[in-house]
Protein backbone atom coordinates (compact mmCIF):
# COMPACT_ATOMS: atom_id res chain seq x y z
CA UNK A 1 0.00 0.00 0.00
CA UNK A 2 0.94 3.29 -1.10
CA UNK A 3 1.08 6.16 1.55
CA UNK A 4 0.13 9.79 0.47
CA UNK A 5 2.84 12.37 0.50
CA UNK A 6 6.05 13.09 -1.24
CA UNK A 7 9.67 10.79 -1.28
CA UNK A 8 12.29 12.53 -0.51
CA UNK A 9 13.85 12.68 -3.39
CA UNK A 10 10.37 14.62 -4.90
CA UNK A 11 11.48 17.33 -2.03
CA UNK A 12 15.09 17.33 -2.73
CA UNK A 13 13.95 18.33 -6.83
CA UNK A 14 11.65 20.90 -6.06
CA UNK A 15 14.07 22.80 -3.53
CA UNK A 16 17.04 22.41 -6.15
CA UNK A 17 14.95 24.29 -8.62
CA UNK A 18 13.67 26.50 -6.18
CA UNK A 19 17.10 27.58 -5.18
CA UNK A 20 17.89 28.12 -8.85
CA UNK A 21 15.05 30.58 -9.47
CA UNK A 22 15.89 32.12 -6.76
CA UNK A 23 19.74 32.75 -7.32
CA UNK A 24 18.43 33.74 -10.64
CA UNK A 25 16.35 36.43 -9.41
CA UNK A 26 18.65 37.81 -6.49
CA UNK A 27 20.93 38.30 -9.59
CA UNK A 28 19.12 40.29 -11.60
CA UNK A 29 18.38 42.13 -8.87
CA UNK A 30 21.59 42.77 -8.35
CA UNK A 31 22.21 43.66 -12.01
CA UNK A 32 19.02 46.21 -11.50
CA UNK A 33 20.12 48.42 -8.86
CA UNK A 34 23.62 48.26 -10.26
CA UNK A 35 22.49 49.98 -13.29
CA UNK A 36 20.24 52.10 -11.52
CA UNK A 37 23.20 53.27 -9.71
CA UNK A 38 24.97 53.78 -13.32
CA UNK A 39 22.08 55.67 -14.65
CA UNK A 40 22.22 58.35 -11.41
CA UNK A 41 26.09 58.99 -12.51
CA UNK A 42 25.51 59.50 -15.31
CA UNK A 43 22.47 62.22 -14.95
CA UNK A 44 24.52 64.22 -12.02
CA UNK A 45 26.96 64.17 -14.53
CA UNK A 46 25.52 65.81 -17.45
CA UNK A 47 23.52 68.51 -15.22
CA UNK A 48 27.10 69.25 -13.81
CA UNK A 49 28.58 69.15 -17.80
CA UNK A 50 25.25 71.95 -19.02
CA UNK A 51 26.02 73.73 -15.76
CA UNK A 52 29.44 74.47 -16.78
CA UNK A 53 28.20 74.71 -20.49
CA UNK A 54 25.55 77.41 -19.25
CA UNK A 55 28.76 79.60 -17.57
CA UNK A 56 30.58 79.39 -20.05
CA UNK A 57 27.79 80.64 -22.87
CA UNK A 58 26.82 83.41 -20.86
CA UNK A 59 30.71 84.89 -20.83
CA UNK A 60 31.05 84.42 -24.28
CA UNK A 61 34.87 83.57 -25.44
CA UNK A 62 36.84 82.10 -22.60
CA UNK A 63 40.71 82.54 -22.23
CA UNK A 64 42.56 79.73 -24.71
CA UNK A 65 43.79 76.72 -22.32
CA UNK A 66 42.72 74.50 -19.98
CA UNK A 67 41.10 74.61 -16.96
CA UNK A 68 39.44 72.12 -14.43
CA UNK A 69 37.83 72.00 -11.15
CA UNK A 70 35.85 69.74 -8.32
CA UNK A 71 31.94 69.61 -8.64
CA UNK A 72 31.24 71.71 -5.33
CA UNK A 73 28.51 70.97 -2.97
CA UNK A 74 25.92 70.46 -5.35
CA UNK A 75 28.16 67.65 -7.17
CA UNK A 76 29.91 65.85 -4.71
CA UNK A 77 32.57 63.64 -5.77
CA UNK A 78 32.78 64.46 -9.22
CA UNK A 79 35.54 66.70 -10.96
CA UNK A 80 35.32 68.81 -14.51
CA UNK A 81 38.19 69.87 -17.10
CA UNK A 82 37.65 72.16 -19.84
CA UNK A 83 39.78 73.03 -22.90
CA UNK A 84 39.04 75.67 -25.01
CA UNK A 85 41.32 76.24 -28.06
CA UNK A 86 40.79 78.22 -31.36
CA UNK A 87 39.78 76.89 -34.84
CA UNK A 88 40.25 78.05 -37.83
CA UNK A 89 37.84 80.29 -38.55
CA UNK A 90 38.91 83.49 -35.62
CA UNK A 91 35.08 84.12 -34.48
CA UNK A 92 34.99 80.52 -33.22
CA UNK A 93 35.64 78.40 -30.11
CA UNK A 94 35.86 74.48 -29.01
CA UNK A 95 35.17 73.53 -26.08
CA UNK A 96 35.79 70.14 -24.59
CA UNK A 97 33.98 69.59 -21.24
CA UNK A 98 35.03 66.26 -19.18
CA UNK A 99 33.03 65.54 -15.79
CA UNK A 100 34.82 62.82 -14.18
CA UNK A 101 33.79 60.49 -11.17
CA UNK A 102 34.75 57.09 -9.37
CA UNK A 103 32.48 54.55 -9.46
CA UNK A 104 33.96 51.17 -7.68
CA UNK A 105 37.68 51.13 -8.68
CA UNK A 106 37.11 52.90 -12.34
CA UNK A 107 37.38 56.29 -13.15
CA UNK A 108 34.50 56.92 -15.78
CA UNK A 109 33.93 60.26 -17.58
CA UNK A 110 31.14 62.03 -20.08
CA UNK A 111 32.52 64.30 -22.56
CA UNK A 112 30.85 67.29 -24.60
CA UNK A 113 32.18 69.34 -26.78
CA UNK A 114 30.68 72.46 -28.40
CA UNK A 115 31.38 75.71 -30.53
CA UNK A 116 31.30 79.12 -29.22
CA UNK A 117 30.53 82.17 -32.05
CA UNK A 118 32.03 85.74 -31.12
CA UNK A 119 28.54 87.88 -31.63
């Protein structure tokens, strides 16, 4: 006679794919918030790359060379470089603008470069 209920080995299966699924989800978990985290960098970085864009438009032509500084209170652990250097034409501008930050052990960076007019 046959008793009702599961063998062992019917238990031992279902928790071994259980555990599976679940590894598989606590990974892409994982792999969420990790580019979630990416994605935030990335923003604070380009509002801190148009903020520096914005100064620089509203002073017109910039001294020739490069410059660089931290991302102050509002940009905490990020830092910025700019280069400005002539072209060919003498009424224009370029502009690189780096923002720079740590994220784990890499150093990542956004870049964005624009052209200045003399009105």
């Amino acid at each position: 006679m046959r008793s009702s209920g599961f063998s062992l080995l019917e238990v031992m299966i279902a928790l071994a794919i259980l555990s599976i699924v679940a590894v598989a989800f606590l990974r892409s978990q994982a792999g969420g918030m990790r580019l979630a985290e990416e994605a935030n960098y990335i923003s604070l970085a380009t509002l801190l790359a148009k903020e520096k864009l914005a100064e620089l438009e509203s002073k017109g032509f910039s001294e020739l060379g490069k410059t660089s500084g931290d991302g102050g209170a509002g940009f905490p652990g990020f830092r910025w470089e700019k280069i400005v250097s002539a072209t060919g034409a003498g009424y224009v501008q370029k502009v690189q603008l780096k923002v720079l930050w740590k994220e784990g052990l890499n150093e990542r960076s956004l870049e964005l470069v624009t052209y200045l007019a003399k009105h």
